[in-house]
C-alpha atoms as a PDB file:
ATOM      1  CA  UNK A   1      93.361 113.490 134.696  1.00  0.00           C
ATOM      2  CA  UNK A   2      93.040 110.050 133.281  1.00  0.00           C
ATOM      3  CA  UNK A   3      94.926 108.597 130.355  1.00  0.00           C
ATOM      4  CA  UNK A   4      94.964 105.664 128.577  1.00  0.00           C
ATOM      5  CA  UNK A   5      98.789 104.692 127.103  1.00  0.00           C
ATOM      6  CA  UNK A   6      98.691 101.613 124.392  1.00  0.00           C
ATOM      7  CA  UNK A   7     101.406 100.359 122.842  1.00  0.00           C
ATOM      8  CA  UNK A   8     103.366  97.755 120.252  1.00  0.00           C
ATOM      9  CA  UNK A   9      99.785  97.140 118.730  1.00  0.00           C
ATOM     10  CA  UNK A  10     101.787  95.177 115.452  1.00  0.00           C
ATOM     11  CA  UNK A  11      99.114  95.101 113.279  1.00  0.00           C
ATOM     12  CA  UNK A  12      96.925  93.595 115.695  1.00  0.00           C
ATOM     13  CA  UNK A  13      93.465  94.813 114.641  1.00  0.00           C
ATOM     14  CA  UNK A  14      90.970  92.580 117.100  1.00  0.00           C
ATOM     15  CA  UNK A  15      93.113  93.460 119.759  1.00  0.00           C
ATOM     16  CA  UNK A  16      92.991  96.777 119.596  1.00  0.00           C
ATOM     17  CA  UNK A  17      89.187  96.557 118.663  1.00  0.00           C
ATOM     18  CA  UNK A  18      89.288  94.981 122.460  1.00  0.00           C
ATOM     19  CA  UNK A  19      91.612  97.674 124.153  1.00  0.00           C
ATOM     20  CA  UNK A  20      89.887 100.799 122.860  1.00  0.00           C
ATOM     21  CA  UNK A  21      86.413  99.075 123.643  1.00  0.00           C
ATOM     22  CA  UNK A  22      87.438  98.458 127.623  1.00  0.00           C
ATOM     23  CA  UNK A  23      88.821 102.485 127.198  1.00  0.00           C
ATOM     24  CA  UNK A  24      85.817 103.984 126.139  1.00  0.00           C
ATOM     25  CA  UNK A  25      83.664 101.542 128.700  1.00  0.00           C
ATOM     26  CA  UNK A  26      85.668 103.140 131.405  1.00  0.00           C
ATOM     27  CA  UNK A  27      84.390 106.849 129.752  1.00  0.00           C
ATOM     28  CA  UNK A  28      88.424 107.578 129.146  1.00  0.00           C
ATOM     29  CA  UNK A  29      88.934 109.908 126.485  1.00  0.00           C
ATOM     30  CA  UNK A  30      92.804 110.793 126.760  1.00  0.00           C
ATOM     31  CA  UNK A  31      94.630 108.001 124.581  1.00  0.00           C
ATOM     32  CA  UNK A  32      98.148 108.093 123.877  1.00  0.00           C
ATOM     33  CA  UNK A  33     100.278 105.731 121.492  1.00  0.00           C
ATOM     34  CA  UNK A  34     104.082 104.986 121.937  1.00  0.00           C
ATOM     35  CA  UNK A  35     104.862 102.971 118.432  1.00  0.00           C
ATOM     36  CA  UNK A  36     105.238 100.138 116.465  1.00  0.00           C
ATOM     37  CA  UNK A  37     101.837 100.169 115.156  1.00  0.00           C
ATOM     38  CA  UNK A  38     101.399  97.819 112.164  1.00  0.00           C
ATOM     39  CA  UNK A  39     104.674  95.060 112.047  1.00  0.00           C
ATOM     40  CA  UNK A  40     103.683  91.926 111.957  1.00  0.00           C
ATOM     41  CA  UNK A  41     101.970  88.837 109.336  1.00  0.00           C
ATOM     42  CA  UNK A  42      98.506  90.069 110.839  1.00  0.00           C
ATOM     43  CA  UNK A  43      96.025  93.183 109.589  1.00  0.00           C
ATOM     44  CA  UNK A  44      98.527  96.082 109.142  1.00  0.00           C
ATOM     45  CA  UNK A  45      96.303  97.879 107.148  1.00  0.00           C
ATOM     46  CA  UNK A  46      93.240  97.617 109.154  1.00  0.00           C
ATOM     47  CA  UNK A  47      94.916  98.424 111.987  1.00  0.00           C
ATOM     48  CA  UNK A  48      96.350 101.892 110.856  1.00  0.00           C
ATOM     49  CA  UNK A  49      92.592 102.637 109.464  1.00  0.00           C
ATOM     50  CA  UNK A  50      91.756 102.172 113.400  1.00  0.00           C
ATOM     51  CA  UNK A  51      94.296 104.129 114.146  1.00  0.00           C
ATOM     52  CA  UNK A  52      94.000 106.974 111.785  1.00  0.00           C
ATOM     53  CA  UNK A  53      90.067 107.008 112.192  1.00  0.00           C
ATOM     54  CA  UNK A  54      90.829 107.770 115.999  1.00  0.00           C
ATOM     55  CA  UNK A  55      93.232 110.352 115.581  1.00  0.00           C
ATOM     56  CA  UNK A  56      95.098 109.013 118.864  1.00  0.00           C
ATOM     57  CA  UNK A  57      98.575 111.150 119.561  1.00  0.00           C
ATOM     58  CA  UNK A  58     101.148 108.467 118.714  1.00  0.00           C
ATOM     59  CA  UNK A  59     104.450 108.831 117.791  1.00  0.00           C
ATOM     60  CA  UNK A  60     107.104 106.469 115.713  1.00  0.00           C
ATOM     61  CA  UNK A  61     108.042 103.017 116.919  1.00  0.00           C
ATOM     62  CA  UNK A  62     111.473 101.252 115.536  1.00  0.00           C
ATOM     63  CA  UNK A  63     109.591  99.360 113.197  1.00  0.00           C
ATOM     64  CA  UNK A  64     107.307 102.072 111.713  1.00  0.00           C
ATOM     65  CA  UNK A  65     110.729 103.891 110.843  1.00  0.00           C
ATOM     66  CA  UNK A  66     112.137 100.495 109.161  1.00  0.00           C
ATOM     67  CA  UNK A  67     108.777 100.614 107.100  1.00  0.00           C
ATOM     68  CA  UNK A  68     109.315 103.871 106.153  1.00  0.00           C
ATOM     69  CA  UNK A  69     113.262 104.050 105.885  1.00  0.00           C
ATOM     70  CA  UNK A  70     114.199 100.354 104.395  1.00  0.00           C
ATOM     71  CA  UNK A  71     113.725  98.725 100.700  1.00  0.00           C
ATOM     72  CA  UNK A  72     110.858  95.760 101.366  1.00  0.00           C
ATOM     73  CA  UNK A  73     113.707  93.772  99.775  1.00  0.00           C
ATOM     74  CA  UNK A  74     116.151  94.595 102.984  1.00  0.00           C
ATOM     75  CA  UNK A  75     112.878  94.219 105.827  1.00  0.00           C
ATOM     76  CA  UNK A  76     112.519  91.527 108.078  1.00  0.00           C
ATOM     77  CA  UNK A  77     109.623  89.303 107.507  1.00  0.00           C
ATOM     78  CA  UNK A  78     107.080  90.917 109.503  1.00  0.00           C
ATOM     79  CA  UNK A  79     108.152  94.238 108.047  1.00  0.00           C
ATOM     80  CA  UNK A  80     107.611  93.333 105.011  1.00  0.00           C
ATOM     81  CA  UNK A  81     104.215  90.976 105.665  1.00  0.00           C
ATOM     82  CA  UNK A  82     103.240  95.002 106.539  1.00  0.00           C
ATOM     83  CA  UNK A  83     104.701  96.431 103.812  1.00  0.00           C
ATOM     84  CA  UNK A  84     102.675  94.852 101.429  1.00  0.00           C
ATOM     85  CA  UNK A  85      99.733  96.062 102.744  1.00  0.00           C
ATOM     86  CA  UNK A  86      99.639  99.066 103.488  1.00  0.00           C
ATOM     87  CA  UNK A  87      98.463 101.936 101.238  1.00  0.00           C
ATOM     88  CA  UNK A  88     100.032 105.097 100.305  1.00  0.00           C
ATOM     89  CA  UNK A  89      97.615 107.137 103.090  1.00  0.00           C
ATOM     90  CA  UNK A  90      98.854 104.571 105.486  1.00  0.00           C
ATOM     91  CA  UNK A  91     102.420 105.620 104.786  1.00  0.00           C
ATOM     92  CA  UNK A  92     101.646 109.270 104.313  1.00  0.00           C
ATOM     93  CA  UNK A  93     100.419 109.146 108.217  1.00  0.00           C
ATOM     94  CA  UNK A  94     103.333 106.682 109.395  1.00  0.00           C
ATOM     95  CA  UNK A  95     105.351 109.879 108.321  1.00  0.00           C
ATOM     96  CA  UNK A  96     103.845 112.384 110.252  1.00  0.00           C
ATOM     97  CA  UNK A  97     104.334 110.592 113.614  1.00  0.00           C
ATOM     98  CA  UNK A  98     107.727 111.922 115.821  1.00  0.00           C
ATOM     99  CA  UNK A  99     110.162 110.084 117.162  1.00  0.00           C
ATOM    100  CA  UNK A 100     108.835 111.476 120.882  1.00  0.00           C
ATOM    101  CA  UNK A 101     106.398 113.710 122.169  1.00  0.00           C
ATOM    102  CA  UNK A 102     105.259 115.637 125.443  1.00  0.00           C
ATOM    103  CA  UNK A 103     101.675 114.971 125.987  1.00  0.00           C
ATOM    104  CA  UNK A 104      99.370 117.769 128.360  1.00  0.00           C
ATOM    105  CA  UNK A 105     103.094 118.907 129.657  1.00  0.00           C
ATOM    106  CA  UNK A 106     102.818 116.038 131.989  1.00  0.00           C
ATOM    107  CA  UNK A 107     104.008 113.032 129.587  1.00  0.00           C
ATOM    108  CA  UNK A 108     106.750 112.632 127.942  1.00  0.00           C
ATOM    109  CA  UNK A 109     106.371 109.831 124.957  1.00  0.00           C
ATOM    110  CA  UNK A 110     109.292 107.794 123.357  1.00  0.00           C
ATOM    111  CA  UNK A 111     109.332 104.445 121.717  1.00  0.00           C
ATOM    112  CA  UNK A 112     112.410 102.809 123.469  1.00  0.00           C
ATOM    113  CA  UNK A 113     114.413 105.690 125.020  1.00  0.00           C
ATOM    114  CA  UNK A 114     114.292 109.330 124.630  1.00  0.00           C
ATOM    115  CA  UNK A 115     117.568 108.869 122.245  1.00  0.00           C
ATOM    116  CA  UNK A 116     116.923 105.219 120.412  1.00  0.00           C
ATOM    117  CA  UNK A 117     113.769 103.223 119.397  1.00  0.00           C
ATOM    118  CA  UNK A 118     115.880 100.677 119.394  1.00  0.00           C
ATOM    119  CA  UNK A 119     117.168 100.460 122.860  1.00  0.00           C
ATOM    120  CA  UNK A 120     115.147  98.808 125.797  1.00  0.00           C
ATOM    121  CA  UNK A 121     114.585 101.337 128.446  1.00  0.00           C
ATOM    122  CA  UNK A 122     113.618  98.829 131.594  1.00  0.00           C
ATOM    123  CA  UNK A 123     115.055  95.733 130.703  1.00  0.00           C
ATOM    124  CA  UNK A 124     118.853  94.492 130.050  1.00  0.00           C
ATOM    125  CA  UNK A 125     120.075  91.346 128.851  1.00  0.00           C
ATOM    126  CA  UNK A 126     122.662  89.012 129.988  1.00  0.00           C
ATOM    127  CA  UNK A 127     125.323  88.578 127.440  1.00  0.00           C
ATOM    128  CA  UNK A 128     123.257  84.175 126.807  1.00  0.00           C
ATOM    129  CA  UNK A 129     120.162  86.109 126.488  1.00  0.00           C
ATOM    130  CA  UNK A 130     118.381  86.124 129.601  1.00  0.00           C
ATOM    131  CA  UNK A 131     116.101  89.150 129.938  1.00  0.00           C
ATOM    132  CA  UNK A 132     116.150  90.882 133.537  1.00  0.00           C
ATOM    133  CA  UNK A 133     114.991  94.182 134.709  1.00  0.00           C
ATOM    134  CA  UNK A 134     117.986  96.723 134.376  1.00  0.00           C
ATOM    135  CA  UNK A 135     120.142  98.440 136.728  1.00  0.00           C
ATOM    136  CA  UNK A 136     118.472 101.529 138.576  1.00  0.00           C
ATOM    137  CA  UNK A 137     121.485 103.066 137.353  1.00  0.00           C
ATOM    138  CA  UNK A 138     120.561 102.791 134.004  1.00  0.00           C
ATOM    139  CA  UNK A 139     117.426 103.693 134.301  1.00  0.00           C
ATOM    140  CA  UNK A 140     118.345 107.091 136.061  1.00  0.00           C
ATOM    141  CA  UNK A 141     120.613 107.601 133.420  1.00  0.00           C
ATOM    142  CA  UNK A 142     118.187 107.397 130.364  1.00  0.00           C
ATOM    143  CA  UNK A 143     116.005 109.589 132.253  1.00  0.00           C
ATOM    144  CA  UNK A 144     118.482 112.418 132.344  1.00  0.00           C
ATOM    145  CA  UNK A 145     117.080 115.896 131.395  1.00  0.00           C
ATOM    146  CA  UNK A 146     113.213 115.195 130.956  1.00  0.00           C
ATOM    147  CA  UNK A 147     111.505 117.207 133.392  1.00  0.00           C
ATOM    148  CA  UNK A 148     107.720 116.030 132.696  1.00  0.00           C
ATOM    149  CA  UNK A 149     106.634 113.610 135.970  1.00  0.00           C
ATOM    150  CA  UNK A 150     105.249 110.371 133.776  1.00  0.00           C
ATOM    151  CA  UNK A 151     107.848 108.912 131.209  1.00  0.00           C
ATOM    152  CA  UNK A 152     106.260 106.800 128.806  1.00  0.00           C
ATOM    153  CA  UNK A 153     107.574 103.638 126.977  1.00  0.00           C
ATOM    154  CA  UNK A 154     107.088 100.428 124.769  1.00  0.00           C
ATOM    155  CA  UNK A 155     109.373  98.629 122.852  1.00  0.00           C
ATOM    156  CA  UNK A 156     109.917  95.665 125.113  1.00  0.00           C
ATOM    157  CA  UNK A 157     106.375  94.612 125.165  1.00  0.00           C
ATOM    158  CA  UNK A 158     106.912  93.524 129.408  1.00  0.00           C
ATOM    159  CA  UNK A 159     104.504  95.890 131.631  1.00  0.00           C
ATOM    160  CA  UNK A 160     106.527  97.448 134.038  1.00  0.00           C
ATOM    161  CA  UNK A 161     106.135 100.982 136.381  1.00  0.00           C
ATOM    162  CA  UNK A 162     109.147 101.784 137.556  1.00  0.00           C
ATOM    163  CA  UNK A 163     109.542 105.401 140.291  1.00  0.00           C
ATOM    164  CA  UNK A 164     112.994 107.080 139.711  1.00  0.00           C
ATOM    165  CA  UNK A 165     114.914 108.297 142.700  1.00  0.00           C
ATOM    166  CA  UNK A 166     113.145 112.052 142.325  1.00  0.00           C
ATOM    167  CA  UNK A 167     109.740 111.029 142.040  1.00  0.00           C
ATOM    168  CA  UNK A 168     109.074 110.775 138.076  1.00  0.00           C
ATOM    169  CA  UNK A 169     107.367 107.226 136.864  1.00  0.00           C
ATOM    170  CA  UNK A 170     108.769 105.485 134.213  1.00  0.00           C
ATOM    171  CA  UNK A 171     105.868 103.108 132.711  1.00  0.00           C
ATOM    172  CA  UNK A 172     105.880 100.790 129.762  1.00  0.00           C
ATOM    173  CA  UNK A 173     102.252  99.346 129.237  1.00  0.00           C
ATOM    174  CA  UNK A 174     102.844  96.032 127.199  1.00  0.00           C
ATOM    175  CA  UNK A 175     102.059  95.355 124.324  1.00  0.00           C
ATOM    176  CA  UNK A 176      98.127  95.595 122.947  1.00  0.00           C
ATOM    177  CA  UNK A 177      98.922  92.688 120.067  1.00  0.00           C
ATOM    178  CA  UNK A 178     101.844  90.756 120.834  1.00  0.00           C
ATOM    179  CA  UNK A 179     102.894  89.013 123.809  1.00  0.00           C
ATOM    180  CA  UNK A 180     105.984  87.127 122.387  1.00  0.00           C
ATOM    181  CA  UNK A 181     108.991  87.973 120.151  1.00  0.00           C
ATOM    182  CA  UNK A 182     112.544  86.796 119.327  1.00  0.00           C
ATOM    183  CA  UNK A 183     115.313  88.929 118.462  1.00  0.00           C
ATOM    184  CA  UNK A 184     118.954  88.484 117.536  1.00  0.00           C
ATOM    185  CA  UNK A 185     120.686  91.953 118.580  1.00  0.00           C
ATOM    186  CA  UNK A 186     122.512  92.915 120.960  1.00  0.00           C
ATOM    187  CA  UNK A 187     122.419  88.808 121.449  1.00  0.00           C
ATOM    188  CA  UNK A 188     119.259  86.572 120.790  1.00  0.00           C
ATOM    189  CA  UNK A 189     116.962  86.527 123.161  1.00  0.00           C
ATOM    190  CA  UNK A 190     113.324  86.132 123.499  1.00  0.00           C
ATOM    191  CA  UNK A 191     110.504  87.901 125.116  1.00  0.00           C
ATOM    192  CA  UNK A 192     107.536  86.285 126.311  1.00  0.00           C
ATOM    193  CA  UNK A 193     104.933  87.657 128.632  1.00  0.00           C
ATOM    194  CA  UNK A 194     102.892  84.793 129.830  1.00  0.00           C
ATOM    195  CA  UNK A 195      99.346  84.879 128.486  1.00  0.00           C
ATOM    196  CA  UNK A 196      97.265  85.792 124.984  1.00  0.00           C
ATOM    197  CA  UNK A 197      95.707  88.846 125.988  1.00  0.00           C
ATOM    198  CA  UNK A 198      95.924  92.327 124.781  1.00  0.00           C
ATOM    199  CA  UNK A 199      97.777  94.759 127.380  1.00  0.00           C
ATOM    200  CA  UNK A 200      97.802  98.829 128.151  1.00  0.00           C
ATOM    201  CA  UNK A 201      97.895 100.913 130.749  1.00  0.00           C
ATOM    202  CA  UNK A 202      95.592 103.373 132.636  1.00  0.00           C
ATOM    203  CA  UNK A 203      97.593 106.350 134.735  1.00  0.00           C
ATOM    204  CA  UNK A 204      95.546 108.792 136.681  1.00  0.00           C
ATOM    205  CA  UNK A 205      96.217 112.113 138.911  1.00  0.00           C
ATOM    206  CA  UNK A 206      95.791 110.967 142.432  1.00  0.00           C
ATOM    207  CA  UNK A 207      96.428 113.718 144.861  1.00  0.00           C
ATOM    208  CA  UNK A 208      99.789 115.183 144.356  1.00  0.00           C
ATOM    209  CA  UNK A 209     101.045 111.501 142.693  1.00  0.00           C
ATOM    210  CA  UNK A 210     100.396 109.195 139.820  1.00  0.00           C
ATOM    211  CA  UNK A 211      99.088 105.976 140.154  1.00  0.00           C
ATOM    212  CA  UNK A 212      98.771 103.394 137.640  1.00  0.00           C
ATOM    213  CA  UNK A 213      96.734 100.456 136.421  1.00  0.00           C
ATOM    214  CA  UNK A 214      97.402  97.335 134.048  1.00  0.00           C
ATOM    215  CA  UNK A 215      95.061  96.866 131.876  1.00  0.00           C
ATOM    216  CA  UNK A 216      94.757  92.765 130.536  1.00  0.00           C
ATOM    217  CA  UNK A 217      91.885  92.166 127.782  1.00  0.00           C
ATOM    218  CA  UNK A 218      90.812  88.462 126.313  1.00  0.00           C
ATOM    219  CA  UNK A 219      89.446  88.731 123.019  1.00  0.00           C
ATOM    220  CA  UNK A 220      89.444  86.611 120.030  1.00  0.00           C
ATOM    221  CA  UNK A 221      93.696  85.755 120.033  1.00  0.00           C
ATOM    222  CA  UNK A 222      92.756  82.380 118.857  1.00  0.00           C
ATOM    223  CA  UNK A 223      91.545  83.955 115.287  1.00  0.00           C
ATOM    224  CA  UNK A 224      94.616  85.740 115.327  1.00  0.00           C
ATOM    225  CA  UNK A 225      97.192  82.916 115.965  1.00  0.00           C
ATOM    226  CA  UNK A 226      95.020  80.843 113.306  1.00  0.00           C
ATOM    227  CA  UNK A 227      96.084  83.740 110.952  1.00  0.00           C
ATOM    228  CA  UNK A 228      99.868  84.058 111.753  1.00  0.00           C
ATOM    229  CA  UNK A 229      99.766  80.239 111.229  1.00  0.00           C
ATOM    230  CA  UNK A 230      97.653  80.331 107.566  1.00  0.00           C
ATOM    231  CA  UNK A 231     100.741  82.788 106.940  1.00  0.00           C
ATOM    232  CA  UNK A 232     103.624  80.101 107.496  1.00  0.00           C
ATOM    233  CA  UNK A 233     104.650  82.357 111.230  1.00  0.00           C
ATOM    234  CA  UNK A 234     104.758  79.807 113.243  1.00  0.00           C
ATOM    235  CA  UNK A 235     106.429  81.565 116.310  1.00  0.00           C
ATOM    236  CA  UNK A 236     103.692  84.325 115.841  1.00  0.00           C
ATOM    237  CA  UNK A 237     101.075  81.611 116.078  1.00  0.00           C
ATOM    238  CA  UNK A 238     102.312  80.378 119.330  1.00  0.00           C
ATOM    239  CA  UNK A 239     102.958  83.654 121.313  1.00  0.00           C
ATOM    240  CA  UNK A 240      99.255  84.975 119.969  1.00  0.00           C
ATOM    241  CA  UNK A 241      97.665  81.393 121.707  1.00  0.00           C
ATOM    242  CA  UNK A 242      99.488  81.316 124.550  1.00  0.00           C
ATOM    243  CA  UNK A 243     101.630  84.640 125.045  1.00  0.00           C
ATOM    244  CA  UNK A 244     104.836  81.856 124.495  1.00  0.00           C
ATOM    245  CA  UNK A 245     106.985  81.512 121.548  1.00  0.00           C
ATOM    246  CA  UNK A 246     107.040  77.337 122.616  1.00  0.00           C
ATOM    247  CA  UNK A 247     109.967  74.883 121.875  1.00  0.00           C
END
């Protein structure tokens, strides 16, 4: 068994154009799709047209339920950028996507953690910002009752595979369309992952195990960051050419 896991796509359309071409290249058919699909000042509805064409499992990122939950007039920017967009049958689909989902009994999907799509599963933060891999502890502790040997997650957009004490891999693929963000709660902070390129994540049955592969795709960011610029998102612009926010 092979599967592909994308994730945090935001309305990236070329980039996912890029990731699904490299999948089907490497003849994998198995796709899954942890959330947060169209936010962003980029190609929201194009990218759920993708998306819905495909008819990938996915479930419900934090910022499809703001899109579906919040008044435009209490979104944040890139909410709202996607808001406008998007037609009713874009909606109607955002609204048939769960919160989590076990994949071939093997997976178990959730956008964050099993309880929160807000919450970052692999990563803490110091209380001046500073992001850091969390405590094993922590970790364990989100895991708690999920019984399926591959946990998947997204959220923070930072690739990371992490094995749990009993075996079961906790992996977060990246993110497939943006590779920088700022955020005020808990405490601001930034993310930024280093480089423009679209990011998943290919796991695969290897004897009695998992292994895993990350996936990192050029394709046209530069058209992209152009666009986030052309819509007055400066920070958008920056992480899209060079996967950092700058400043």
């Amino acid at each position: 068994m092979k599967v592909a896991i994308i994730s945090d796509i935001h309305g990236n359309d070329l980039a996912l154009e890029a990731v699904l071409a490299d999948i089907d290249a490497l003849g994998i058919t198995d796709i899954v799709n942890l959330g947060d699909h169209v936010s962003g000042p980029l190609n929201a509805a194009r990218t759920a047209d993708i998306l819905m064409a495909r008819d990938i499992p996915s479930i419900s990122g934090n910022h499809d339920r703001y899109l579906l939950t919040l008044d435009p007039a209490d979104m944040g920017l890139s909410d709202r950028a996607a808001h406008a967009e998007l037609r009713p049958r874009h909606f109607d689909w955002l609204a048939t996507l769960p919160a989590t989902l076990v994949y071939r009994d093997a997976f178990f999907l959730c956008h964050g953690t099993p309880a929160s799509d807000e919450t970052y599963w692999l990563e803490a933060l110091t209380a001046d910002g500073v992001v850091h891999l969390a405590a094993r502890s922590a970790i364990e502790a989100f895991a708690a009752g999920i019984k399926q040997p591959v946990i998947l997650c997204g959220h923070t957009h930072v690739p990371r595979a992490i094995r749990l004490s009993g075996g079961r891999l906790v992996v977060n693929p990246g993110s497939v369309g943006c590779p920088g963000y700022d955020d005020d709660r808990p405490v601001p902070h930034k993310v930024e992952v280093g480089s423009p390129d679209a990011r998943y994540a290919i796991i695969e049955r290897a004897a009695d195990d998992w292994s895993v592969t990350f996936r990192t795709i050029p394709y046209d960011h530069e058209a992209m960051s152009r666009l986030a610029a052309q819509r007055k998102r400066p920070e958008w612009a920056a992480a899209l050419q060079s996967g950092f926010l700058g400043g």
